[in-house]
C-alpha atoms as a PDB file:
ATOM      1  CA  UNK A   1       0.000   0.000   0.000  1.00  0.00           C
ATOM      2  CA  UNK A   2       1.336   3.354  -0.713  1.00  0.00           C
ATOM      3  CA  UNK A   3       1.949   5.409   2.367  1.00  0.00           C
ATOM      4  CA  UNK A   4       1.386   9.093   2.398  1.00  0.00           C
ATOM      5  CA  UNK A   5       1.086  11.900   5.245  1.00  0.00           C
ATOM      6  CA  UNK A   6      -2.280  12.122   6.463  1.00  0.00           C
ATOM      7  CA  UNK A   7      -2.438  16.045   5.110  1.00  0.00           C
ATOM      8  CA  UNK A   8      -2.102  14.701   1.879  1.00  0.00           C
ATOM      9  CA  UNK A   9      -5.092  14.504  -0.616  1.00  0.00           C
ATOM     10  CA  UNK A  10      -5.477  12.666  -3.515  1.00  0.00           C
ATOM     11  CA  UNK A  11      -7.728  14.280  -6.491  1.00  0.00           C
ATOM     12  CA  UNK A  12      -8.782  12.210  -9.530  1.00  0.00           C
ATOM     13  CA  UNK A  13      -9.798  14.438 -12.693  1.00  0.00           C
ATOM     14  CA  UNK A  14     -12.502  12.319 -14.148  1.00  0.00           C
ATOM     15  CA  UNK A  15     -12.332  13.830 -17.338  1.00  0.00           C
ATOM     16  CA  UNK A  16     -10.195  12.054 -20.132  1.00  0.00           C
ATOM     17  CA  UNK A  17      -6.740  13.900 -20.411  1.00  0.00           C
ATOM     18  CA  UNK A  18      -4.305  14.255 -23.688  1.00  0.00           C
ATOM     19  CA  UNK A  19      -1.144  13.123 -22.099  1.00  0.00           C
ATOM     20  CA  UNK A  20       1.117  14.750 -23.996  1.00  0.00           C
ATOM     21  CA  UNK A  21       0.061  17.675 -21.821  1.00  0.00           C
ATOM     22  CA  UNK A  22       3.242  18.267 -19.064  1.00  0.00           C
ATOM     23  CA  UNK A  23       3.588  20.291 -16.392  1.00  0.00           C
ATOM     24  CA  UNK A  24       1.572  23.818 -17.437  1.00  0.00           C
ATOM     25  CA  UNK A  25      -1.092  21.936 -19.119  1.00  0.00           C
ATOM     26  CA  UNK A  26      -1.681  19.864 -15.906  1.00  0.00           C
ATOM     27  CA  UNK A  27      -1.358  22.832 -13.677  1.00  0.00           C
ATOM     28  CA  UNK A  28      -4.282  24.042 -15.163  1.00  0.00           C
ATOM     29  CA  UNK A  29      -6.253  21.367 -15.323  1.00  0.00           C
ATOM     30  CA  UNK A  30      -6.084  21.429 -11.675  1.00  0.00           C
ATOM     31  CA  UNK A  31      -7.626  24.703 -11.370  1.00  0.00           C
ATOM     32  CA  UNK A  32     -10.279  23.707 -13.803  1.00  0.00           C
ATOM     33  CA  UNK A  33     -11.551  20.373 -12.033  1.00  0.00           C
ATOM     34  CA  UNK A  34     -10.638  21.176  -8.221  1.00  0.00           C
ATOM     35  CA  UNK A  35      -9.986  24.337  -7.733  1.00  0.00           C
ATOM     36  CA  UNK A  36      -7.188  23.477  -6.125  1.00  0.00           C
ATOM     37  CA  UNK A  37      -3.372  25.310  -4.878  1.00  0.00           C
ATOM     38  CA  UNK A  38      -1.083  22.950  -7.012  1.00  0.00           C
ATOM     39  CA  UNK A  39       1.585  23.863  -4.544  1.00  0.00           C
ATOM     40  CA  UNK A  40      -0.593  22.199  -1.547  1.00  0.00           C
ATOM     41  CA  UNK A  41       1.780  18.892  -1.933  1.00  0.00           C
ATOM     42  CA  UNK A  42      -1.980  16.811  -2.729  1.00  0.00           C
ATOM     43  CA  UNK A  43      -1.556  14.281  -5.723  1.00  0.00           C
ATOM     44  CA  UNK A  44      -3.270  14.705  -8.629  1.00  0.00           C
ATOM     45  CA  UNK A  45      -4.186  11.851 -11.448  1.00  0.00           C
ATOM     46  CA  UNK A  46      -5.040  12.235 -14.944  1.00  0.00           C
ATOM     47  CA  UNK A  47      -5.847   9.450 -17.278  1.00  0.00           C
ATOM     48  CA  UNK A  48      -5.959   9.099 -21.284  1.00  0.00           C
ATOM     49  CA  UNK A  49      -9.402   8.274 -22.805  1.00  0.00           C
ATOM     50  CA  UNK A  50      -8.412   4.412 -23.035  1.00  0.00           C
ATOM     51  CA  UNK A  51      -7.568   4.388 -19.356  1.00  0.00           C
ATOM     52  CA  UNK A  52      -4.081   2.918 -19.650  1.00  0.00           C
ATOM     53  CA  UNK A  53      -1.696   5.798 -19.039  1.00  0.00           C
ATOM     54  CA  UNK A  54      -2.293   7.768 -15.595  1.00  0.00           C
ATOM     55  CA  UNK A  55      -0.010  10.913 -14.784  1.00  0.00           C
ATOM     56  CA  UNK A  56       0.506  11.962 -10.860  1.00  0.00           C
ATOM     57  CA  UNK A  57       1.309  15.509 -10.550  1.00  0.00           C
ATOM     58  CA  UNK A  58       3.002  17.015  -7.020  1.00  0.00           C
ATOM     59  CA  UNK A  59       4.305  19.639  -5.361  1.00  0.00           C
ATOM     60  CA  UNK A  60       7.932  18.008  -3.758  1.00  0.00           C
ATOM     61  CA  UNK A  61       9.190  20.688  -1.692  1.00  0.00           C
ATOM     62  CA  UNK A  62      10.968  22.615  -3.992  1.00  0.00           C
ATOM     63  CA  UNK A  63       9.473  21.877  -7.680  1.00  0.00           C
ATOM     64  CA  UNK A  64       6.787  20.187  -9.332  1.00  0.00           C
ATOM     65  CA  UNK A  65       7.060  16.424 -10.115  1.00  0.00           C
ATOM     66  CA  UNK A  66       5.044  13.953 -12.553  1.00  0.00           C
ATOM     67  CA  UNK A  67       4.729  10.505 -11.851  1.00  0.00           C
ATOM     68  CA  UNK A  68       3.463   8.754 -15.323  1.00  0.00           C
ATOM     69  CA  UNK A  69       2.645   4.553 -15.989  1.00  0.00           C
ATOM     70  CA  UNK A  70       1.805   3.131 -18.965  1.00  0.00           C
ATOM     71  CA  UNK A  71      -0.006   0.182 -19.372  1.00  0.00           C
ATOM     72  CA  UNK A  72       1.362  -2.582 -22.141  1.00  0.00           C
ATOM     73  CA  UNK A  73      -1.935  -4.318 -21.954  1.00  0.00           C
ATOM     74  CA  UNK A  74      -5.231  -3.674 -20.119  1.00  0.00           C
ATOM     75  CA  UNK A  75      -6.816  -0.366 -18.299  1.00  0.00           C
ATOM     76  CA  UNK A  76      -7.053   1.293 -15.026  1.00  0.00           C
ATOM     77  CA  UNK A  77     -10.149   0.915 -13.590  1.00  0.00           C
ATOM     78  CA  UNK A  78     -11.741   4.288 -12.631  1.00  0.00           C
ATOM     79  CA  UNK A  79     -14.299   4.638  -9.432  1.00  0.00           C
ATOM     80  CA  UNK A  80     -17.504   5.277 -10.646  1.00  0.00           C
ATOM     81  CA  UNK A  81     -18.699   9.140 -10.074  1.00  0.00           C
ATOM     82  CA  UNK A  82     -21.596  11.409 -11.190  1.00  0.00           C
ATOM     83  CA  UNK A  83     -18.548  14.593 -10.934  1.00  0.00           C
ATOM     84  CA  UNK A  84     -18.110  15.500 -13.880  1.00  0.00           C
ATOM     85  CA  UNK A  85     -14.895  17.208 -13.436  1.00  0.00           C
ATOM     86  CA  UNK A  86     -13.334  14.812 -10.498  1.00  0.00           C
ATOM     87  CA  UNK A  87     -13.350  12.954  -6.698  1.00  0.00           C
ATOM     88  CA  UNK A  88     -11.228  12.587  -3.547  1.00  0.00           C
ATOM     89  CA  UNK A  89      -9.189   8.971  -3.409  1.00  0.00           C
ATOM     90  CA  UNK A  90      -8.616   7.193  -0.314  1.00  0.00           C
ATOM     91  CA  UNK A  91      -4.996   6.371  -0.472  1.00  0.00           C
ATOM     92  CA  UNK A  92      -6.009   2.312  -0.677  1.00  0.00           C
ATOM     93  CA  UNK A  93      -8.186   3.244  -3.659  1.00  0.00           C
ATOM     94  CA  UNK A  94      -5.151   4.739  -5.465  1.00  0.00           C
ATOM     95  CA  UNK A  95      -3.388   1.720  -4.750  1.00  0.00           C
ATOM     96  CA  UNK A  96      -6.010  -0.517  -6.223  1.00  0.00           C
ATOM     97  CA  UNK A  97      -6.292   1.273  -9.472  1.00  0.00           C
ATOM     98  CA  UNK A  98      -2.132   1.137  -9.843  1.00  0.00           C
ATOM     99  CA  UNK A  99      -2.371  -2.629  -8.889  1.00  0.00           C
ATOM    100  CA  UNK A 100      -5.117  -3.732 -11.041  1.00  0.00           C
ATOM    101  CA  UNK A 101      -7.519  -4.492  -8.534  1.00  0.00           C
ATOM    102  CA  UNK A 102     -11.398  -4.762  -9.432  1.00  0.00           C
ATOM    103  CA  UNK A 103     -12.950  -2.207  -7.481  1.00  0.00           C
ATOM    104  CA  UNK A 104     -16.850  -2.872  -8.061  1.00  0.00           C
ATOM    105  CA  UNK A 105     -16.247  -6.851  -6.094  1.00  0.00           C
ATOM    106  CA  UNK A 106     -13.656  -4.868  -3.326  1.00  0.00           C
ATOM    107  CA  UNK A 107     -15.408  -3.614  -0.344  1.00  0.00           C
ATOM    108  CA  UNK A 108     -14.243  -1.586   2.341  1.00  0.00           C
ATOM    109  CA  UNK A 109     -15.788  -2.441   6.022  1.00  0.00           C
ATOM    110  CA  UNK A 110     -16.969   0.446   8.152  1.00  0.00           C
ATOM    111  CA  UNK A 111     -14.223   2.446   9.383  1.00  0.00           C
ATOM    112  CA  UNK A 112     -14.312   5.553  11.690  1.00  0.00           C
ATOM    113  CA  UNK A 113     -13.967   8.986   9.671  1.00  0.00           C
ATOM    114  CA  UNK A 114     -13.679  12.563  10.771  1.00  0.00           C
ATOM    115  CA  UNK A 115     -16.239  14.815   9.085  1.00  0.00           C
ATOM    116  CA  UNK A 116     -13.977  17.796   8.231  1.00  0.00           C
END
């Protein structure tokens, strides 16, 4: 399981991305779908229309970083959403869609969570 700080978010843009977009194109897609600081240190994904390339984009203390994967066969599987522009991942969701894991027959048991 990736481990993260517990201040750190992770943001999924829903919306299929053209992945030869780098750095500025990202940046503001992240504005567009979250409304978000980019320099906050939270992840952000991006995925291609066929669902097997995903880009992370983050803030690393002292510059901007992308984290890319691409699939030789097969797709990520996305969560489902009515947001049209994108959702908040649990960090064991994020680790699901990088491993492959079917997330419709996964479930997640009742679990304690603050409301802010």
């Amino acid at each position: 399981m990736i481990m993260l700080p517990s201040t750190v978010r992770i943001y999924f843009c829903t919306r299929p991305t053209d992945m030869r977009k780098s750095f500025d194109g990202l940046s503001g897609l992240i504005q567009e779908c979250f409304n978000q600081d980019l320099l906050s240190g939270h992840l952000f994904l991006f995925v291609n229309r066929r669902r097997d390339r995903i880009k992370i984009l983050y803030f690393d203390r002292d510059g901007l970083a992308i984290w890319y994967k691409r699939l030789e066969v097969g797709s990520f599987e996305m969560p489902r959403t009515t947001d049209p522009n994108g959702l908040e991942l649990q960090p064991a969701q994020l680790t699901m869609i990088l491993s492959g894991i079917d997330m419709s027959s996964a479930r997640q048991r009742k679990r304690f969570r603050n409301a802010c």
